[in-house]
Each structure stands twice: as C-alpha cells, then as structure tokens.
Protein backbone atom coordinates (compact mmCIF):
# COMPACT_ATOMS: atom_id res chain seq x y z
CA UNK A 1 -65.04 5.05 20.71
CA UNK A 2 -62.56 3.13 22.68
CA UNK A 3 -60.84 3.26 26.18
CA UNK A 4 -57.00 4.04 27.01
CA UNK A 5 -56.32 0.41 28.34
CA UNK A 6 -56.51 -1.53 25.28
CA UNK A 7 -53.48 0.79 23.80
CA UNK A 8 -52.06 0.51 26.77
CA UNK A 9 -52.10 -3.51 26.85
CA UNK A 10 -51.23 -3.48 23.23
CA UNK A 11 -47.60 -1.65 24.22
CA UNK A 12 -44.71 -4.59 24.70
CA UNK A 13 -43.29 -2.34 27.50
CA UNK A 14 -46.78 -2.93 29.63
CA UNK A 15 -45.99 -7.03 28.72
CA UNK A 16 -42.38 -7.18 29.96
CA UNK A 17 -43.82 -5.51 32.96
CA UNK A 18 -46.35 -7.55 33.32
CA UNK A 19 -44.01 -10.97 33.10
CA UNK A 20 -41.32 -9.59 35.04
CA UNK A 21 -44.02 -8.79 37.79
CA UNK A 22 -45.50 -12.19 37.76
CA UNK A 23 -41.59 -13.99 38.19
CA UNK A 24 -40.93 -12.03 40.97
CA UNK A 25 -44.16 -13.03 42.75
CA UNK A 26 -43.41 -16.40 42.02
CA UNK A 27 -40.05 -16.04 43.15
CA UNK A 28 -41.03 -14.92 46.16
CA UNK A 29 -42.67 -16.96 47.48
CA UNK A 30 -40.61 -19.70 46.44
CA UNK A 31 -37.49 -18.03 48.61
CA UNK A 32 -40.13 -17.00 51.48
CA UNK A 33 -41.39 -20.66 51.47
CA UNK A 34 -38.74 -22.68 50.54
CA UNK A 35 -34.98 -21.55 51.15
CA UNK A 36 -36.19 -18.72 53.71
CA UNK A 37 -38.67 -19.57 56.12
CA UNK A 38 -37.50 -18.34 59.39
CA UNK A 39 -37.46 -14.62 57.89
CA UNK A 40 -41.02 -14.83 57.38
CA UNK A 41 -42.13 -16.94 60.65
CA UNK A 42 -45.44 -15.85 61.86
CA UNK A 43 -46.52 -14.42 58.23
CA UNK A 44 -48.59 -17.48 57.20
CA UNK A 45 -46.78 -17.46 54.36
CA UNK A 46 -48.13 -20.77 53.34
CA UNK A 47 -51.78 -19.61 53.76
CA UNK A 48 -51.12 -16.30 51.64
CA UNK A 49 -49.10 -18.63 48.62
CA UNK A 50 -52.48 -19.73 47.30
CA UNK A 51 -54.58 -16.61 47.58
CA UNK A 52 -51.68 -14.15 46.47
CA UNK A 53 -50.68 -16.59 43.90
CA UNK A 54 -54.17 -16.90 42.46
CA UNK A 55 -54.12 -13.59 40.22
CA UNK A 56 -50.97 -14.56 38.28
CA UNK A 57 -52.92 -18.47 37.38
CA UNK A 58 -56.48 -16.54 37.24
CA UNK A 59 -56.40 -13.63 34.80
CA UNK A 60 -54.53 -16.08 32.34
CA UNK A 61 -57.33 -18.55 32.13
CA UNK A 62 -59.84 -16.18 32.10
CA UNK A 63 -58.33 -14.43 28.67
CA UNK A 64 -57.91 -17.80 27.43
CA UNK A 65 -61.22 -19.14 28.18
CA UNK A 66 -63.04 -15.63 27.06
CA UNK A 67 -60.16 -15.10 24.39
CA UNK A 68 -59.72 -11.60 25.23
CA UNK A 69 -57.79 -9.51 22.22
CA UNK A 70 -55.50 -7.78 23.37
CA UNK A 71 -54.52 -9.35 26.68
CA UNK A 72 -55.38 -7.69 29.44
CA UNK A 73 -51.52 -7.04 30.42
CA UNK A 74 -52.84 -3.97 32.14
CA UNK A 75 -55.29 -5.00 34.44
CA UNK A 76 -52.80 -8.33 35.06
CA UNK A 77 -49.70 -6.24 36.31
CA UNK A 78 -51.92 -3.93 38.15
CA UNK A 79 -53.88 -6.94 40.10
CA UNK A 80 -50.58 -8.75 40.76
CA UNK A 81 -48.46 -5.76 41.78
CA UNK A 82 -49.96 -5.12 45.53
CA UNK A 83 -49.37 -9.38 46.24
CA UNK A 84 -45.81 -8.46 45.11
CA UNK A 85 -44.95 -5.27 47.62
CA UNK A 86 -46.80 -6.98 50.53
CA UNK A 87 -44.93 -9.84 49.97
CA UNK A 88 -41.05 -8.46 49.46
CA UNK A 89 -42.08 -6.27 52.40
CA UNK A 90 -42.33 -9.30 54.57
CA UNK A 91 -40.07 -10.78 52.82
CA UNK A 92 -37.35 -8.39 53.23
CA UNK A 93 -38.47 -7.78 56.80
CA UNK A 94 -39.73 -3.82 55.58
CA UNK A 95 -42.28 -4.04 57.73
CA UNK A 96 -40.57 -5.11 61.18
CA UNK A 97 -38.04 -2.11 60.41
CA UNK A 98 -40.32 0.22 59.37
CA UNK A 99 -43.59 0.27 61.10
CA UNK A 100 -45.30 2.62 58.65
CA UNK A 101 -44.62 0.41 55.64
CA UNK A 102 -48.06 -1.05 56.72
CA UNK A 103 -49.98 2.17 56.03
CA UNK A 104 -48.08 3.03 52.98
CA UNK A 105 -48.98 -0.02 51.28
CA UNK A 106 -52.21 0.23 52.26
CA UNK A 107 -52.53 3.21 50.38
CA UNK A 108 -50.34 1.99 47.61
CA UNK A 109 -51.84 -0.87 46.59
CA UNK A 110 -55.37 0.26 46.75
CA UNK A 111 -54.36 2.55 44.51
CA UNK A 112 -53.00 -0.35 41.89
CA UNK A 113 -56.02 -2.57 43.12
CA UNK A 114 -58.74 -0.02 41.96
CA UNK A 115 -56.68 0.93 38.75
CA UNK A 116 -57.12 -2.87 38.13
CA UNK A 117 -60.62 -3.05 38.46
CA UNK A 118 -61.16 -0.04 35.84
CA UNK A 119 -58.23 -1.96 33.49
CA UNK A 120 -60.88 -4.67 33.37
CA UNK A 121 -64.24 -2.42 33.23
CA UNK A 122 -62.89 0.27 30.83
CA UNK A 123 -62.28 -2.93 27.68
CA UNK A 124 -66.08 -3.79 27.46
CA UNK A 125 -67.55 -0.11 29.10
CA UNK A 126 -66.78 2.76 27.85
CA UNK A 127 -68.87 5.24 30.11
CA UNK A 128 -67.02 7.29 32.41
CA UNK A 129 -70.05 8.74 34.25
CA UNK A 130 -70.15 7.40 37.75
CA UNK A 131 -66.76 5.00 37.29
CA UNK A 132 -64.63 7.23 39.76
CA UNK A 133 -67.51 6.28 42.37
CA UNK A 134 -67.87 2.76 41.20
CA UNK A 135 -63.95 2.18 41.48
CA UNK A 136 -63.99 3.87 44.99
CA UNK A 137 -67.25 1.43 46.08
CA UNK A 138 -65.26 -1.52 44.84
CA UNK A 139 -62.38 -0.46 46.50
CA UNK A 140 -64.37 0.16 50.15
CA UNK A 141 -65.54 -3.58 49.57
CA UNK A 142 -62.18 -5.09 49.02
CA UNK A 143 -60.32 -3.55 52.04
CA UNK A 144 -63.34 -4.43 54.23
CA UNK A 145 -63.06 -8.08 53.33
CA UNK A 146 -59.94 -8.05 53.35
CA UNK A 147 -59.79 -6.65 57.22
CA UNK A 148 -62.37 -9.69 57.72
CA UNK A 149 -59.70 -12.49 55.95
CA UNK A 150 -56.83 -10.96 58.24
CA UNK A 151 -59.40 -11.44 61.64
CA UNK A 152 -59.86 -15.26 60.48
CA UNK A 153 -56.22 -15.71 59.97
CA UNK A 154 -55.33 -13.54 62.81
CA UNK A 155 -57.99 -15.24 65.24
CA UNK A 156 -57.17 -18.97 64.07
CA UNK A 157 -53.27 -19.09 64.01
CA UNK A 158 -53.72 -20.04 60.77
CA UNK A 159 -50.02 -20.21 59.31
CA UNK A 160 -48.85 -19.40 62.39
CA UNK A 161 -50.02 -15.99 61.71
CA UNK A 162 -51.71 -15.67 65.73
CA UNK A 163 -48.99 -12.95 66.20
CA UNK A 164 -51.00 -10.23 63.00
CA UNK A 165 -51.34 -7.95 66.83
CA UNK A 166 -54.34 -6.72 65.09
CA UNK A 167 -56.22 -3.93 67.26
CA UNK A 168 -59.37 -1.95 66.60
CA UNK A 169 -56.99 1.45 65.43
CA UNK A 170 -54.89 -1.05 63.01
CA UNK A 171 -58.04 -1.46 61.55
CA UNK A 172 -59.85 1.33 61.18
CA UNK A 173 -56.40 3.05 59.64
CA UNK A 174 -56.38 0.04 57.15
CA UNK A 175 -60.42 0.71 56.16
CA UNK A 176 -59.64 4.85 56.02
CA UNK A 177 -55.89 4.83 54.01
CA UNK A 178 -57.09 1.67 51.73
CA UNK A 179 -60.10 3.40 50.75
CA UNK A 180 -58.58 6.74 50.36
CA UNK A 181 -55.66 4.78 47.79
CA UNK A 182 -59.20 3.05 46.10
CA UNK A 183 -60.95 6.71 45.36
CA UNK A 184 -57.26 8.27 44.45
CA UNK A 185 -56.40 4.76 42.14
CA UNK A 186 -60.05 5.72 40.82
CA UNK A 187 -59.23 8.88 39.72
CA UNK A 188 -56.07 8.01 38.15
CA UNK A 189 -57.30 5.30 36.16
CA UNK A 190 -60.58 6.49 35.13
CA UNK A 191 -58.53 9.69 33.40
CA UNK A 192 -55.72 7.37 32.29
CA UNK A 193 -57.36 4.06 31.12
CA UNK A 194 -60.80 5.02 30.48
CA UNK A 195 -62.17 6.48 26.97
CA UNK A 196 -61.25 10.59 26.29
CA UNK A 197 -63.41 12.63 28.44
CA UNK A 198 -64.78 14.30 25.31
CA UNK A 199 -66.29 10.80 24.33
C-alpha cells in the first residue's frame, strides 16, 4: 500500500516545478526589496522576506536531516506556491488594481496550503478516513493565525505595514474563503495524493 505523492515527487516534471517555484520566490523578493522598493511601500516587505522565505530554506533541511526518499518535491512546491502569488501580487501591484485579488488568493492558496499539508501526511500515513476533515481543521488553524500575524503587523507598523486597513469584514471574509480553499484543497489532495480509495 502506498500513497499518490511519492509517484508524484518521483516525476522530474513535479522537480523543475518545484525549482522554478523556489527562484521566482527568491527573485522576488530580491526585486521587491532591493531594485523595487517604492512599488511595494507599506507591504512590510522586509518583515514578510524571512517568514515567506522560510519554506524554500525549511523543507530542504528537514529532508536532509530526516533523509526523506524521494524528496518531498510535492509538498515543497505546494508550501512555497501561496508565498509566491501573494508576493507577485504585491509585487506587481495586483492587488491595488484589483481589489478582489485579496479574496481570490485567499481561496487559492488555502487550497495549495492544505494540499501541502496532506503531501507531507499522505508519505508516512496512508489512512484516508478522517484526512479530508483533518486537512480542513489544519487549514481553519492556519488562516486564523495567520489573521492574528496580520493584526500584529497591522497594529505595530511593523515594515511600515500600519496602512494593512484591516476591518472586522476583511477578516471574517479571510477566515470564511481561506477555510472554504482548506476543505476544497482537502478534497483535492486527499483523492489525488493520498493512497487508492480501495486501499
């Protein structure tokens, strides 16, 4: 018996995605940061580096240090793939021009977030019963601490990031459409990733 994902990280496709994910993350940043930082003024830019930056550094060590076989390319590109769109759409100033980009990605990349956290469940567990609810609980959790991180920031300036405008109706959108991507991300990768339904 065996899951989906470790075929799936096996596949070179799934690596080049992974790398080219990572380099433009990196990239990113470094533009945002370095050579552009008046399009991104008031995005604490320099407070998100470190904490966005932290999957691409994290999941590396981790296989090293616990020698996973295969790498987890999977759960990598999935973890590092919402940093990336809420980045470029700063970056690229999506979300001043288009003030639903917020909700999308919301959705979006609680979608990728939860397909991450099954990536990394589904190579050591390979019960299914109860994992669409377990992704979708994990899922609630991140987007509720992730409201609290954006209060901090918000609250302290930190970054310069005092002008978030956060209000209570920003925020309970952000819990309902993040947790609605988390159950939907759930469902996907459970079906996907996880080990044949018959097993």
């Amino acid at each position: 018996m065996h899951s989906r994902v470790l075929d799936v990280d096996r596949a070179s496709s799934t690596r080049l995605v992974n790398l080219a994910v990572k380099a433009a993350l990196v990239l990113s940043f470094v533009i945002a940061i370095g050579l552009s930082p008046d399009t991104v003024d008031g995005k604490a830019m320099e407070f998100r580096a470190p904490l966005f930056l932290a999957p691409v550094m994290v999941v590396p060590l981790l296989a090293r240090f616990r020698n996973w076989s295969p790498y987890p390319h999977t759960a990598d590109v999935l973890l590092a793939a919402p940093f990336l769109l809420d980045t470029l759409g700063n970056l690229l100033g999506v979300y001043d021009e288009y003030p639903r980009t917020d909700d999308v990605l919301h959705f979006v990349n609680w979608v990728l977030l939860v397909a991450a956290y099954h990536a990394f469940r589904f190579r050591n567990v390979h019960d299914r019963r109860d994992a669409v609810l377990l992704g979708y609980g994990f899922g609630a959790l991140a987007i509720v601490w992730w409201e609290v991180l954006e209060w901090v920031v918000s609250e302290d300036g930190v970054g310069g990031a005092g002008g978030l405008s956060l209000t209570y109706g920003d925020t309970v959108g952000d819990l309902l459409l993040s947790s609605t991507g988390g159950r939907v991300g759930s469902i996907l990768a459970v079906r996907w990733l996880g080990p044949p339904a018959s097993e």
